[in-house]
C-alpha atoms as a PDB file:
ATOM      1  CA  UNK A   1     -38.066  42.940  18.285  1.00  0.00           C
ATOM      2  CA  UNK A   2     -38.367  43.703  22.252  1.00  0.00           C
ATOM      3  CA  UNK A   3     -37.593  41.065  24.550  1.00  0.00           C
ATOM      4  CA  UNK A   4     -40.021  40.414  27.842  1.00  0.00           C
ATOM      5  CA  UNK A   5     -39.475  38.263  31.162  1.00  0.00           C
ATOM      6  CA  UNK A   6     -42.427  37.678  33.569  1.00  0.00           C
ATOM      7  CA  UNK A   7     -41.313  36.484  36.923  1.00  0.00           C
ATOM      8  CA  UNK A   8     -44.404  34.612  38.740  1.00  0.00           C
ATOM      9  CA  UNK A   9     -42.924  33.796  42.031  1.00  0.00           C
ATOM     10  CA  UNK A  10     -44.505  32.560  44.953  1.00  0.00           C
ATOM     11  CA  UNK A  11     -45.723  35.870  46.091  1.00  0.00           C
ATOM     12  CA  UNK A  12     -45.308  38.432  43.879  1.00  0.00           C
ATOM     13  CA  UNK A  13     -45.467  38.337  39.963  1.00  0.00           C
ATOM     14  CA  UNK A  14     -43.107  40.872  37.814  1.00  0.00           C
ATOM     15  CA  UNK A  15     -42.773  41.376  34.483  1.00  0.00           C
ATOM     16  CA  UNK A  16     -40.324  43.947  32.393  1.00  0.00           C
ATOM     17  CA  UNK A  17     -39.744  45.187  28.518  1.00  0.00           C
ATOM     18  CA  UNK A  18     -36.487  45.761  27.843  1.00  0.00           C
ATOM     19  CA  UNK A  19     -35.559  47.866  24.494  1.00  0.00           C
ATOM     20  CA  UNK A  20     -34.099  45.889  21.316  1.00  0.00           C
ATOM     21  CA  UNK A  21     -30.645  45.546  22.483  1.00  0.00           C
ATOM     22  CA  UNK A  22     -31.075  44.775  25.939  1.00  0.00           C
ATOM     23  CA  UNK A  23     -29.332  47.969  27.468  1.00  0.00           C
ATOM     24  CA  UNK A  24     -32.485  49.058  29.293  1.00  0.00           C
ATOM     25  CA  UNK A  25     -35.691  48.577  31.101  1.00  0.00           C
ATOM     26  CA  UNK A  26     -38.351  50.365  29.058  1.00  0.00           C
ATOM     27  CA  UNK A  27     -41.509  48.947  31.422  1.00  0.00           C
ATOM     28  CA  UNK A  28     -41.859  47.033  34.713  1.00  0.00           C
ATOM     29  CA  UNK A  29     -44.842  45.950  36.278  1.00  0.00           C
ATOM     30  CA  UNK A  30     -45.347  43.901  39.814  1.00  0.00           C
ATOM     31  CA  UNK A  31     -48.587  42.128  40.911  1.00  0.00           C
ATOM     32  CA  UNK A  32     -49.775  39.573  43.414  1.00  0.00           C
ATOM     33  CA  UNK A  33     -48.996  36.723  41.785  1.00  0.00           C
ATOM     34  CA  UNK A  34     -52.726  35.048  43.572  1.00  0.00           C
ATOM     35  CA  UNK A  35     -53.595  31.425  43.928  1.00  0.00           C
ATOM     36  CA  UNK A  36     -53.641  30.852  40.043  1.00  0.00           C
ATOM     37  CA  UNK A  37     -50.615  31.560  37.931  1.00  0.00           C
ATOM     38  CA  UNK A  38     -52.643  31.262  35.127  1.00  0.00           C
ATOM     39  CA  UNK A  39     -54.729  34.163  35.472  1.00  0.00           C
ATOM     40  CA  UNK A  40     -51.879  36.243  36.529  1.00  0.00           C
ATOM     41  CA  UNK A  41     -50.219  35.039  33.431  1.00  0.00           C
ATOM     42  CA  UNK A  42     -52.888  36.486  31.239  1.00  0.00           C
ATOM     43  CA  UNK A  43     -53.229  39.507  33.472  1.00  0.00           C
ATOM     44  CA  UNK A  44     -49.452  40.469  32.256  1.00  0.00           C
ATOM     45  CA  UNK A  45     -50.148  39.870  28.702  1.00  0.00           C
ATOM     46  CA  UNK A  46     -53.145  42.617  29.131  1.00  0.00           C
ATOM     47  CA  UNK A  47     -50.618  45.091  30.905  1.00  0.00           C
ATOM     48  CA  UNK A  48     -48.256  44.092  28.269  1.00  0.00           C
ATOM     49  CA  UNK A  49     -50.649  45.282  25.706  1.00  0.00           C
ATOM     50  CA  UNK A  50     -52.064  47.838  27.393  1.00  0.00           C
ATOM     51  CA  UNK A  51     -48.284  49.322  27.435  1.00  0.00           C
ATOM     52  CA  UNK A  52     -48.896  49.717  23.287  1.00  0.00           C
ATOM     53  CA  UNK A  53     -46.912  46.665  22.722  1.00  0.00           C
ATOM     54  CA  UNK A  54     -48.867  43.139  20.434  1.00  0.00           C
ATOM     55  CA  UNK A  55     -47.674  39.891  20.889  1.00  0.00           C
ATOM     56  CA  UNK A  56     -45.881  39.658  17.884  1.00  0.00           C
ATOM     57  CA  UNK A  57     -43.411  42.467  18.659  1.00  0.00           C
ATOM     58  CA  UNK A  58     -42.055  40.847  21.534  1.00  0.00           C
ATOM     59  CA  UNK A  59     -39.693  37.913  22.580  1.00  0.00           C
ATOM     60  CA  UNK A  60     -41.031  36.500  25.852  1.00  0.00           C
ATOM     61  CA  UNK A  61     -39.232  34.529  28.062  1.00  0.00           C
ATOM     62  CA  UNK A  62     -41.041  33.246  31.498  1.00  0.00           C
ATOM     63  CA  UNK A  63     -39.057  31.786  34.883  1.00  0.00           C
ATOM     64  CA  UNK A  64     -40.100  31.848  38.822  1.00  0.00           C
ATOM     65  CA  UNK A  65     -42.685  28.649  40.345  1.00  0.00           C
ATOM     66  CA  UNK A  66     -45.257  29.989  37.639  1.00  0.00           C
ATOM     67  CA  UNK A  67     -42.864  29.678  34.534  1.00  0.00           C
ATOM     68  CA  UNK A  68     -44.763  26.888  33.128  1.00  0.00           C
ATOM     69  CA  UNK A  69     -48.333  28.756  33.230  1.00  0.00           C
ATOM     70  CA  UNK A  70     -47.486  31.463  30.784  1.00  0.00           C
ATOM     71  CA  UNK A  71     -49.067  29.346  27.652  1.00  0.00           C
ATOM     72  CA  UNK A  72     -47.686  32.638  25.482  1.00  0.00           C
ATOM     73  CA  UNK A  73     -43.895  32.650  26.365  1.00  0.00           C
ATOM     74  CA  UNK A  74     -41.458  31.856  23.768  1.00  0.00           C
ATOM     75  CA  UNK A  75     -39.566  29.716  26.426  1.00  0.00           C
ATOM     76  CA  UNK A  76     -38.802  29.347  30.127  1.00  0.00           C
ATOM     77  CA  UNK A  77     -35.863  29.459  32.054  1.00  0.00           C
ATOM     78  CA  UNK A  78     -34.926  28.465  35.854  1.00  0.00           C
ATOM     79  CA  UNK A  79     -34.938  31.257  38.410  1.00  0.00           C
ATOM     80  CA  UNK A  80     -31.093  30.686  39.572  1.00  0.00           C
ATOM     81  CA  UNK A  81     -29.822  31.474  35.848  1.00  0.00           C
ATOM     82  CA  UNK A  82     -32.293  34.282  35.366  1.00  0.00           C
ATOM     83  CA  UNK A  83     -31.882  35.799  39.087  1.00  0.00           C
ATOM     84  CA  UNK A  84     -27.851  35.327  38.503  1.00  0.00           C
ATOM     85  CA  UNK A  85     -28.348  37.685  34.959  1.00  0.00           C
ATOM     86  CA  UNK A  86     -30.615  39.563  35.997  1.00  0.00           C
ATOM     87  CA  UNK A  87     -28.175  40.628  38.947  1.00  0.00           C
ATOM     88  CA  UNK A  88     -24.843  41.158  37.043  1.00  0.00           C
ATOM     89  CA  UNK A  89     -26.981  43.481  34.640  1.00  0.00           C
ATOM     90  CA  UNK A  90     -27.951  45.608  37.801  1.00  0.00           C
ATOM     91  CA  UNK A  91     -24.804  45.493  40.248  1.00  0.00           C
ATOM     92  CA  UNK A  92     -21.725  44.064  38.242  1.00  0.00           C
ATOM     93  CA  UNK A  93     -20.235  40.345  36.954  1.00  0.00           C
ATOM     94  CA  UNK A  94     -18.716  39.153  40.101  1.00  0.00           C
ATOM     95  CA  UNK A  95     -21.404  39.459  42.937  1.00  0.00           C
ATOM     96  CA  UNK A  96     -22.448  37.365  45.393  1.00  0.00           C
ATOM     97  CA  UNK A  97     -26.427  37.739  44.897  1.00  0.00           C
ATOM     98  CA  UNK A  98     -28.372  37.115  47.842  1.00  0.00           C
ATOM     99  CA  UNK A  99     -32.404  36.766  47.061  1.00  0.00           C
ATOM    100  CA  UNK A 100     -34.756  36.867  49.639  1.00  0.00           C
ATOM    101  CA  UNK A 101     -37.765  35.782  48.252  1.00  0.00           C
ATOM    102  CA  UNK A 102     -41.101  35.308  49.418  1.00  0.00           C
ATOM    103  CA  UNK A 103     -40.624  31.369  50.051  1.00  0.00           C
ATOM    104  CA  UNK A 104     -37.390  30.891  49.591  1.00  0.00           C
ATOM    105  CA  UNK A 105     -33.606  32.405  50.225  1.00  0.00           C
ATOM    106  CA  UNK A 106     -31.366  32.098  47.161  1.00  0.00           C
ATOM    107  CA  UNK A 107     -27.748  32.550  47.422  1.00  0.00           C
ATOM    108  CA  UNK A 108     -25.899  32.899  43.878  1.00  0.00           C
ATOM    109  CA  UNK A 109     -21.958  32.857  43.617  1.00  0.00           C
ATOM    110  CA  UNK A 110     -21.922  35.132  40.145  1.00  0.00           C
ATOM    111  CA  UNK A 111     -18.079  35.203  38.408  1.00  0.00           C
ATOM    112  CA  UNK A 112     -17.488  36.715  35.022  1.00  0.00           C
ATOM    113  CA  UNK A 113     -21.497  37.507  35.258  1.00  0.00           C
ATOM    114  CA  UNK A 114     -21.937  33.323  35.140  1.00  0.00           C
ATOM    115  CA  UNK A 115     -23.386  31.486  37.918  1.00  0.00           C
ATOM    116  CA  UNK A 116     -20.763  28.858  39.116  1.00  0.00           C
ATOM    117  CA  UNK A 117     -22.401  28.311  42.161  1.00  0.00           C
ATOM    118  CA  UNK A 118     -25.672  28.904  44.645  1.00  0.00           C
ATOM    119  CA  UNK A 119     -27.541  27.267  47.952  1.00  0.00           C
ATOM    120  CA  UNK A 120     -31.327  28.051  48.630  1.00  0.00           C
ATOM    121  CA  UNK A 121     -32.724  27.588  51.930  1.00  0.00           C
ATOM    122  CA  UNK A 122     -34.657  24.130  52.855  1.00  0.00           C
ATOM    123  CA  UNK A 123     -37.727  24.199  53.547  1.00  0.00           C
ATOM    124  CA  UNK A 124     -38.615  26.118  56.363  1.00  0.00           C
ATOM    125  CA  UNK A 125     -39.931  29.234  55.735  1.00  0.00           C
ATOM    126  CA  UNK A 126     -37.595  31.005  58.003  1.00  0.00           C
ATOM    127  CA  UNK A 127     -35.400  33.852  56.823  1.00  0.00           C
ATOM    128  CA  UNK A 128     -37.851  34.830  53.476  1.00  0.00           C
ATOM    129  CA  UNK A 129     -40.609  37.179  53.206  1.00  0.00           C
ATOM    130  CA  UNK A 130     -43.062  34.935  54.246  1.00  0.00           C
ATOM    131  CA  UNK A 131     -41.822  34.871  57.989  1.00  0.00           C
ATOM    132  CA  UNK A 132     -41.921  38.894  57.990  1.00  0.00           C
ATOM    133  CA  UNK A 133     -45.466  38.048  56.572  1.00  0.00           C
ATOM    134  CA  UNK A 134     -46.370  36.171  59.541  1.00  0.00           C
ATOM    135  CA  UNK A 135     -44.881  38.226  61.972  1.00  0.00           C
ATOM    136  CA  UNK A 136     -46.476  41.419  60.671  1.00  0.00           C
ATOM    137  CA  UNK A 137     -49.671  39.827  60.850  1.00  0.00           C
ATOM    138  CA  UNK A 138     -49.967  38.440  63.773  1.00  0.00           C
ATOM    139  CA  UNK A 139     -49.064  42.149  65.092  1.00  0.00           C
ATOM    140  CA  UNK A 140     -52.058  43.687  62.887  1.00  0.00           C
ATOM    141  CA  UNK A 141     -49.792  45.667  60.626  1.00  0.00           C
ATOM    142  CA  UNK A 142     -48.975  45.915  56.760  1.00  0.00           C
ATOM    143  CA  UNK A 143     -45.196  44.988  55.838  1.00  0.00           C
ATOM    144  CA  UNK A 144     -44.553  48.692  55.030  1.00  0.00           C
ATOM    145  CA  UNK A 145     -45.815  49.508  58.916  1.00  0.00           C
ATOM    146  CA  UNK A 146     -43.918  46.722  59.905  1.00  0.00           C
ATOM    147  CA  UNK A 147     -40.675  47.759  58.434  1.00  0.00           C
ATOM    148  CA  UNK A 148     -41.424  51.218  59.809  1.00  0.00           C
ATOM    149  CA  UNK A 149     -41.897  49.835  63.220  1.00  0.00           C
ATOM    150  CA  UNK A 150     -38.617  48.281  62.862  1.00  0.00           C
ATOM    151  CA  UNK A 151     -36.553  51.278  61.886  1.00  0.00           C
ATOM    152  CA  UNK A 152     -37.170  52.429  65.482  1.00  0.00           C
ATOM    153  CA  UNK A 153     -36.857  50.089  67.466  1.00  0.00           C
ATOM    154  CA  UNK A 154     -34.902  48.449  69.540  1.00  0.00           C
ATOM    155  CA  UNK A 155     -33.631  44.637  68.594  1.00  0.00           C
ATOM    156  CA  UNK A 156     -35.081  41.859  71.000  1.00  0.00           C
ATOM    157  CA  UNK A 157     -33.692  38.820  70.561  1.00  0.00           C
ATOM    158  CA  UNK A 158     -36.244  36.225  68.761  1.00  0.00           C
ATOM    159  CA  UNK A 159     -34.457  32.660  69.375  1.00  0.00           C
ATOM    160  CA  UNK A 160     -36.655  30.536  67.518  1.00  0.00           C
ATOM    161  CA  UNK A 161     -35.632  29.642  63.872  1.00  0.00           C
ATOM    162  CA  UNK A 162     -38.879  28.173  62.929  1.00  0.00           C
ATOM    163  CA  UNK A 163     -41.869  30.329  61.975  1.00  0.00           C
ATOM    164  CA  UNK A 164     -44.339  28.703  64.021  1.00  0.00           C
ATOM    165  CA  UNK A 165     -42.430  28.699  67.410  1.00  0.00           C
ATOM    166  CA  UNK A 166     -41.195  32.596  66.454  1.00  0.00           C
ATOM    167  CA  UNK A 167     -44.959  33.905  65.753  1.00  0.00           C
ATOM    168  CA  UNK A 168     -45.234  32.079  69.738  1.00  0.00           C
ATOM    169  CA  UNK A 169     -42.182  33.632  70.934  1.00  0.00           C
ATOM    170  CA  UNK A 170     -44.135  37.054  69.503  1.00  0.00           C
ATOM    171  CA  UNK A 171     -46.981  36.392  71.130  1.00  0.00           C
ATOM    172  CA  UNK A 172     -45.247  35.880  74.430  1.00  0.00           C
ATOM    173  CA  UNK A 173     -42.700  39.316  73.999  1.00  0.00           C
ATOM    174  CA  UNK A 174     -46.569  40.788  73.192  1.00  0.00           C
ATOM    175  CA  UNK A 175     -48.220  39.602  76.546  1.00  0.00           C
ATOM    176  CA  UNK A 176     -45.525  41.191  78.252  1.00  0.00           C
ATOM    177  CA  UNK A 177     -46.082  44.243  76.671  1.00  0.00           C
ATOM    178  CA  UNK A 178     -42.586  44.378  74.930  1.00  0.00           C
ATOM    179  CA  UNK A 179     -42.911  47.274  71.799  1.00  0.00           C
ATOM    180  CA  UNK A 180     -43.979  46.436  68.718  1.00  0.00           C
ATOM    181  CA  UNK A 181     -40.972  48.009  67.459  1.00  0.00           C
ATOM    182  CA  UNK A 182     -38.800  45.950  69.678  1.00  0.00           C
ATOM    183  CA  UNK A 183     -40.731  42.840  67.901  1.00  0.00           C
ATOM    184  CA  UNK A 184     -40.403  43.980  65.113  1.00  0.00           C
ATOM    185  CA  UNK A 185     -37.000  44.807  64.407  1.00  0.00           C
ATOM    186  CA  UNK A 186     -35.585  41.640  66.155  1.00  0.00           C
ATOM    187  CA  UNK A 187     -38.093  39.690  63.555  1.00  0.00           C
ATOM    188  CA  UNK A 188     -36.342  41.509  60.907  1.00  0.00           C
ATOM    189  CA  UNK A 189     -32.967  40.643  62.849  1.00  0.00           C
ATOM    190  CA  UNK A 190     -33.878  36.886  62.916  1.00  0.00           C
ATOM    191  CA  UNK A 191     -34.280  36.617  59.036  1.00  0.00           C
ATOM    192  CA  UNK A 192     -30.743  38.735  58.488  1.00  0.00           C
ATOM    193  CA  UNK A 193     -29.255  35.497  61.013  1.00  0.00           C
ATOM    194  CA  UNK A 194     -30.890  33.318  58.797  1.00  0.00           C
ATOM    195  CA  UNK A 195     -29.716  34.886  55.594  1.00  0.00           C
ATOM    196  CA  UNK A 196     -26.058  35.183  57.050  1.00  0.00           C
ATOM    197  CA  UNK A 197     -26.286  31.460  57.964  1.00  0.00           C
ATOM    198  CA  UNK A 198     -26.898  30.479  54.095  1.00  0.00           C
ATOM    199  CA  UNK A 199     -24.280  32.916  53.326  1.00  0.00           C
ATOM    200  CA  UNK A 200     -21.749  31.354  54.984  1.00  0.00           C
ATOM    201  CA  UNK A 201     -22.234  27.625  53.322  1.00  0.00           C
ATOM    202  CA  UNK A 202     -20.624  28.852  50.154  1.00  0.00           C
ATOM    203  CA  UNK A 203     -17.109  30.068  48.873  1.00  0.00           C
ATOM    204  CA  UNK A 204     -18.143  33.574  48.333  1.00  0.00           C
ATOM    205  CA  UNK A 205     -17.421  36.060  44.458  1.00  0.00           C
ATOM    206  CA  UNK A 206     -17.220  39.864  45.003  1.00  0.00           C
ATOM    207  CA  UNK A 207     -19.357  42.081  46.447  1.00  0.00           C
ATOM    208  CA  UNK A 208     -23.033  41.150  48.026  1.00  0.00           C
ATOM    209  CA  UNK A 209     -25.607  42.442  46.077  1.00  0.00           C
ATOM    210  CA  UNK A 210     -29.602  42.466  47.399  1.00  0.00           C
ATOM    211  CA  UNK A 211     -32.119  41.251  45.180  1.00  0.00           C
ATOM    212  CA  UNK A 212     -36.043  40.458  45.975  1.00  0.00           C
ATOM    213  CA  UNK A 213     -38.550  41.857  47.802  1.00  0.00           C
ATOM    214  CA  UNK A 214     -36.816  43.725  50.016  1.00  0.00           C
ATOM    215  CA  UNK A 215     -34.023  45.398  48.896  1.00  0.00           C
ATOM    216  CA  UNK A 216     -35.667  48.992  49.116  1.00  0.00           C
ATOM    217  CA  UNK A 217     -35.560  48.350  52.851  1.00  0.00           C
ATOM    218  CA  UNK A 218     -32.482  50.297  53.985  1.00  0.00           C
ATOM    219  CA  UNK A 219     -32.668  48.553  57.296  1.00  0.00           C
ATOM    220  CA  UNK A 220     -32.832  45.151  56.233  1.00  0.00           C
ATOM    221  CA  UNK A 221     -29.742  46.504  54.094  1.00  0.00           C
ATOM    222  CA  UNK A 222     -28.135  48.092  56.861  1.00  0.00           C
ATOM    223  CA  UNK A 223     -28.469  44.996  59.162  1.00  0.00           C
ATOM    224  CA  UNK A 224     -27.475  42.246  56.193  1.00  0.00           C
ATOM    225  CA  UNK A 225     -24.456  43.944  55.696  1.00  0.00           C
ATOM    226  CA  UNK A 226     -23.551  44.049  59.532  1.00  0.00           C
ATOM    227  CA  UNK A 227     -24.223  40.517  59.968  1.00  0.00           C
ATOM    228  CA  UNK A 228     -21.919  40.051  56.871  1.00  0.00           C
ATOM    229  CA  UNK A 229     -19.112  42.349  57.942  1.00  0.00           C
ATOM    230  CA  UNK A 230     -19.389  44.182  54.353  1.00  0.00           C
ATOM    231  CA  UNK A 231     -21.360  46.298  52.873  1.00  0.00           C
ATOM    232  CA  UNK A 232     -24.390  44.944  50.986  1.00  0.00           C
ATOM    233  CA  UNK A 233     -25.360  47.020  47.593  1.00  0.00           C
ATOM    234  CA  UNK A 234     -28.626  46.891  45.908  1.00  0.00           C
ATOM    235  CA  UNK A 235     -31.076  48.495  43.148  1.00  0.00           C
ATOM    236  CA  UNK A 236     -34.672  49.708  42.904  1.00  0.00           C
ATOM    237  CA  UNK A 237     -35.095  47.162  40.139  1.00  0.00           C
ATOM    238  CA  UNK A 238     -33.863  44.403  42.351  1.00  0.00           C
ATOM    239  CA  UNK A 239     -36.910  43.225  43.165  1.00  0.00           C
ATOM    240  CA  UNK A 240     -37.259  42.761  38.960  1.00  0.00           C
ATOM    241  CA  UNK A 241     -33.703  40.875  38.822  1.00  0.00           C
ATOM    242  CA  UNK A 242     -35.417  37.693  37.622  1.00  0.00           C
ATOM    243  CA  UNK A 243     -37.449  39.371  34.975  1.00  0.00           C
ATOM    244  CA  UNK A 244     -34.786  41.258  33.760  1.00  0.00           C
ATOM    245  CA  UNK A 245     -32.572  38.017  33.740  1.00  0.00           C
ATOM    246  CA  UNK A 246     -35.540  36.371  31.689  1.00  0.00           C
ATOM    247  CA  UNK A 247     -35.632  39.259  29.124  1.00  0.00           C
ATOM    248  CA  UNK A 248     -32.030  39.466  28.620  1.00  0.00           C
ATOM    249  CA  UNK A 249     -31.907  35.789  27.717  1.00  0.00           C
ATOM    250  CA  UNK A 250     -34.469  35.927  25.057  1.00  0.00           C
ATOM    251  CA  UNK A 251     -33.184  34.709  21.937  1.00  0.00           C
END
């Protein structure tokens, strides 16, 4: 028996085998999770099979917004316990897991590797992926050009904590012919003072430790851990930390 978590998150949909005693990832796999988490659902169990694997010689366990749309997983699990797992397997038991996700911020006190605490961000979509999204667009660039952009420029200060009145504020630094890499950077400088802000709410466990979308974005990195006044660790899987988290509580 191999054990399987699918992630379907707002955004982005991920999905990992790990072997039969949960000491490694064996396969990973990340999609757009689309507008219906049904059909992304099924499109993991083809990658799943297409991997060599059936049905039958897995334990699946599903978490994420889309949990309940995987009609084939042996169970589901909330995102906070699976993110917090999925976390101490990739950067230690006592972390302080910050998630930037691509609607919401997640911040998960881990001790011993259990979860004893965690805040997410309300409901503005300021300080996740989604208001990089926006700002990226509205400067006709992909996120990768964005974050490239960003890496050489020059912060400008972006005041406004809501997405709508920022993507203004851009337009404004725009008509005045400020860089795009200026924008850019303080965009990605607005969401680390937004990140730091959640931070700060809770009684914090170890080191910080970078999981979601971003965490192979050494600048974002760089200017977390500033903000934080430590350094901030991560892993290329961290983006995965909920599937792995799902996987690894299979029964």
């Amino acid at each position: 028996m191999l054990y399987a978590g699918i992630d379907i998150g707002s955004t982005a949909a991920k999905a990992v085998i790990l072997n039969e005693d949960k000491s490694a990832v064996t396969a990973r796999h990340i999609m757009p999770s689309g507008w219906n988490s049904r059909n992304t659902a099924d499109e993991i169990l083809t990658w799943i099979e297409s991997k060599g694997y059936s049905r039958d010689d897995l334990r699946i366990t599903a978490t994420g917004y889309g949990r309940v749309s995987v009609p084939y997983a042996d169970g589901t699990l909330t995102e906070i316990t699976c993110h917090g797992k999925g976390a101490a397997f990739l950067g230690g038991n006592d972390l302080t897991v910050v998630d930037i996700g691509g609607q919401d911020t997640k911040v998960i006190v881990l001790k011993a590797g259990r979860v004893i605490d965690f805040v997410m961000n309300d409901k503005c979509s300021a300080g996740t992926g989604k208001f990089l999204e926006v700002m990226a667009n509205r400067m006709g660039v992909t996120l990768q050009e964005f974050f490239s952009m960003a890496e050489t420029g020059k912060e400008v200060k972006i005041s406004s904590m809501c997405t709508v009145f920022a993507e203004s504020e851009i337009v404004s630094l725009m008509g005045l012919g400020t860089p795009r890499e200026d924008i850019a950077c303080g965009a990605v400088g607005s969401v680390v003072a937004k990140v730091s802000s959640l931070v700060s709410r809770k009684t914090l466990s170890g080191k910080y430790f970078l999981t979601g979308g971003f965490c192979d974005s050494s600048l974002l990195v760089k200017k977390l851990g500033e903000a934080l006044g430590s350094e901030v660790s991560t892993s290329p899987d961290g983006r995965f930390a909920g599937a792995i988290g799902a996987a690894l509580l299979g029964k």
